[in-house]
Structures are given as structure tokens and as C-alpha cells.
C-alpha atoms as a PDB file:
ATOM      1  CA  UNK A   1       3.439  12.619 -13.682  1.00  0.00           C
ATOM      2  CA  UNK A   2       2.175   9.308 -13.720  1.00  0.00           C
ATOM      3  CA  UNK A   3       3.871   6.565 -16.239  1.00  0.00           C
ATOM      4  CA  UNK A   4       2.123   3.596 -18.440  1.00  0.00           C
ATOM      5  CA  UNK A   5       3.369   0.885 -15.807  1.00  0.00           C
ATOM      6  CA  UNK A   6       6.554   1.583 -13.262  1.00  0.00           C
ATOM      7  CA  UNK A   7       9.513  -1.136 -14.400  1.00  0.00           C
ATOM      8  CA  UNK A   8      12.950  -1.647 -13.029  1.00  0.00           C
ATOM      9  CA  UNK A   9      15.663   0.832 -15.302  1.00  0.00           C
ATOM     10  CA  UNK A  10      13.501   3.389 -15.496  1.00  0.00           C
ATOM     11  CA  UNK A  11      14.925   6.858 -13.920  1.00  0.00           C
ATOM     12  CA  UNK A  12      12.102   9.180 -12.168  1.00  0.00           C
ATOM     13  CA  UNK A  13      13.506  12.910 -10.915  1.00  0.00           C
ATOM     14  CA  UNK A  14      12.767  13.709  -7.081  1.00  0.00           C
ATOM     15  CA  UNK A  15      10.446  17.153  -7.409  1.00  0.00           C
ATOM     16  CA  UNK A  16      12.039  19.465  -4.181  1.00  0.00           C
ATOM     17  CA  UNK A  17      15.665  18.235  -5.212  1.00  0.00           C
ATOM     18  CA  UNK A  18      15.162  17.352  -8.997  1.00  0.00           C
ATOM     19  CA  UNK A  19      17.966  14.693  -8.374  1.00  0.00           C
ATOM     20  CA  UNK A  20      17.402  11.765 -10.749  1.00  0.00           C
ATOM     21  CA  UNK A  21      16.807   7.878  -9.087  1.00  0.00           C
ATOM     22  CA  UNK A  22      17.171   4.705 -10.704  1.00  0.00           C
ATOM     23  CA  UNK A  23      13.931   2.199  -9.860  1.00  0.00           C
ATOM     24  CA  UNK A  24      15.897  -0.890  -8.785  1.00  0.00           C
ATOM     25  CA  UNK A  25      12.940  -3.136  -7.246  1.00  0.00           C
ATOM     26  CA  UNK A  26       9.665  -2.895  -7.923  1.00  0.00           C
ATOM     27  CA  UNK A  27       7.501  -5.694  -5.662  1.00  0.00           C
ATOM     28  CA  UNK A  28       4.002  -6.074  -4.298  1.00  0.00           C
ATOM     29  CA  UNK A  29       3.782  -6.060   0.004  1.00  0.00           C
ATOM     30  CA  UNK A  30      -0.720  -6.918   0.631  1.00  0.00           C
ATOM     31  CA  UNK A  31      -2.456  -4.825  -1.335  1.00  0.00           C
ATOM     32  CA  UNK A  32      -0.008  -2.130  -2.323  1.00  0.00           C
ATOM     33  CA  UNK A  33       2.937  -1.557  -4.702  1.00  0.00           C
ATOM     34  CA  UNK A  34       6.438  -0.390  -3.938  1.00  0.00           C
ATOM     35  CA  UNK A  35       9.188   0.913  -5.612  1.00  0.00           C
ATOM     36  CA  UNK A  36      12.676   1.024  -4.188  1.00  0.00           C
ATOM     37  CA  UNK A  37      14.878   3.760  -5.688  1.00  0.00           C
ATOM     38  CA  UNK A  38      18.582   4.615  -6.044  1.00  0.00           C
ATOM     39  CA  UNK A  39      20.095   8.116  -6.894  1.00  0.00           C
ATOM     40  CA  UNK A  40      21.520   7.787  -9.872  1.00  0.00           C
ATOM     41  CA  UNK A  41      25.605   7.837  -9.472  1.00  0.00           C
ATOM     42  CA  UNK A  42      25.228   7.033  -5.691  1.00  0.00           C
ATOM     43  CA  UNK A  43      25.542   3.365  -6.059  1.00  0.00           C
ATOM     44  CA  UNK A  44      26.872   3.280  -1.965  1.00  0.00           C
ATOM     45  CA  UNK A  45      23.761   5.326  -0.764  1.00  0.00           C
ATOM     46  CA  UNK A  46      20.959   3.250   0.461  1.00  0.00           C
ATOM     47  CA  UNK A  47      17.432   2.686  -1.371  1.00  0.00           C
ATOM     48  CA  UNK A  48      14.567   4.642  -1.012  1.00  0.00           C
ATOM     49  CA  UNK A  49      10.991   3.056  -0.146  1.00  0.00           C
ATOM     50  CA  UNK A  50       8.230   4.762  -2.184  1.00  0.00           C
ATOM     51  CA  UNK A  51       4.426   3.630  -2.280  1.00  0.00           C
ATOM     52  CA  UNK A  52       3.325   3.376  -5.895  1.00  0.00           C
ATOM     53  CA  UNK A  53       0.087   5.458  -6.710  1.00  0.00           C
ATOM     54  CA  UNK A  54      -2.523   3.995  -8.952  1.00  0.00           C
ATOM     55  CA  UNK A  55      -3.936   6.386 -11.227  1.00  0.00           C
ATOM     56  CA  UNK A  56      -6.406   3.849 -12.996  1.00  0.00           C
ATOM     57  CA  UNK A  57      -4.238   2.466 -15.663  1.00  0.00           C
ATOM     58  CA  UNK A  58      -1.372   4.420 -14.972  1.00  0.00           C
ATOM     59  CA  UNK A  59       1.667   4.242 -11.906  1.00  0.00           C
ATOM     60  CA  UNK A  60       3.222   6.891 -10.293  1.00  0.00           C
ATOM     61  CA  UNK A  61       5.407   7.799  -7.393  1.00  0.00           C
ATOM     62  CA  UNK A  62       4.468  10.212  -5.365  1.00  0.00           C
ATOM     63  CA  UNK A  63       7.037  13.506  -5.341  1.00  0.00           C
ATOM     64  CA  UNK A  64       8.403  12.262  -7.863  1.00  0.00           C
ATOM     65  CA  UNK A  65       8.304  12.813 -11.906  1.00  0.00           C
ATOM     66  CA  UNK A  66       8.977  10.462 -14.679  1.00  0.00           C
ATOM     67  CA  UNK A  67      11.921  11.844 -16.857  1.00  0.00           C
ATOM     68  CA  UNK A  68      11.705   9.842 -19.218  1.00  0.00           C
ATOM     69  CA  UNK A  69       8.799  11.877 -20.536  1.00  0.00           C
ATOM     70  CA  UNK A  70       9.665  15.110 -19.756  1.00  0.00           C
ATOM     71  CA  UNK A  71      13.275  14.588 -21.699  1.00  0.00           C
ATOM     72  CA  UNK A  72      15.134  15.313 -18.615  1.00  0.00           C
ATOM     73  CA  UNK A  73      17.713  13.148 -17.742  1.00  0.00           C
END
């Protein structure tokens, strides 16, 4: 599900797990957008590198939903 505009706080839920990450980082490498992502409560675990999708003026990430929207925390 694709959000307004991907900022750091927000919390997106992985699809095949439906475990909940944090966006830490958000940052521009060329001519893409990443996002680097944190399970929520897993503050030890390492990041996770996702491309950010462009859906004209909307983000998303891909295999991932925002929960934020979806009131599912």
C-alpha cells in the first residue's frame, strides 16, 4: 500500500511475516530511494535495505504495507 511520502518514525508491516519495522533512514543513492528498516522491539538486529517504489506521487516499499493506514500496529 503505497504512503503520501515515506519519513523516518513511520512503522510499515512486512507482508509474508506481518512483523512490524520502524523506517530509521530514509536517503537518496543516484537515482533511487532507500529506506533502511528496523523490526520494531529488535533494537540489536541489523537494518534492512529496501528500494523505495514510486507510485507517481506516492512511496512505497515493496512487500511491505503501511500500518499506519490499515490501523494495525
Amino acid at each position: 500500500m503505497p504512503a503520501g511520502k515515506i519519513k523516518v518514525g513511520q512503522v510499515w508491516k512486512k507482508d509474508d511475516s506481518g512483523e512490524s519495522y520502524l523506517i530509521t533512514k530514509v536517503y537518496n543513492e543516484a537515482i533511487a530511494t532507500f529506506a533502511l528498516l528496523r523490526k520494531t522491539g529488535a533494537e540489536a538486529e541489523g537494518t534492512v535495505k529496501v528500494k523505495v517504489d514510486q507510485r507517481g506521487p506516492a512511496q512505497a516499499l515493496p512487500g511491505f504495507t503501511y500500518t499506519q493506514e490499515s490501523d494495525q500496529f
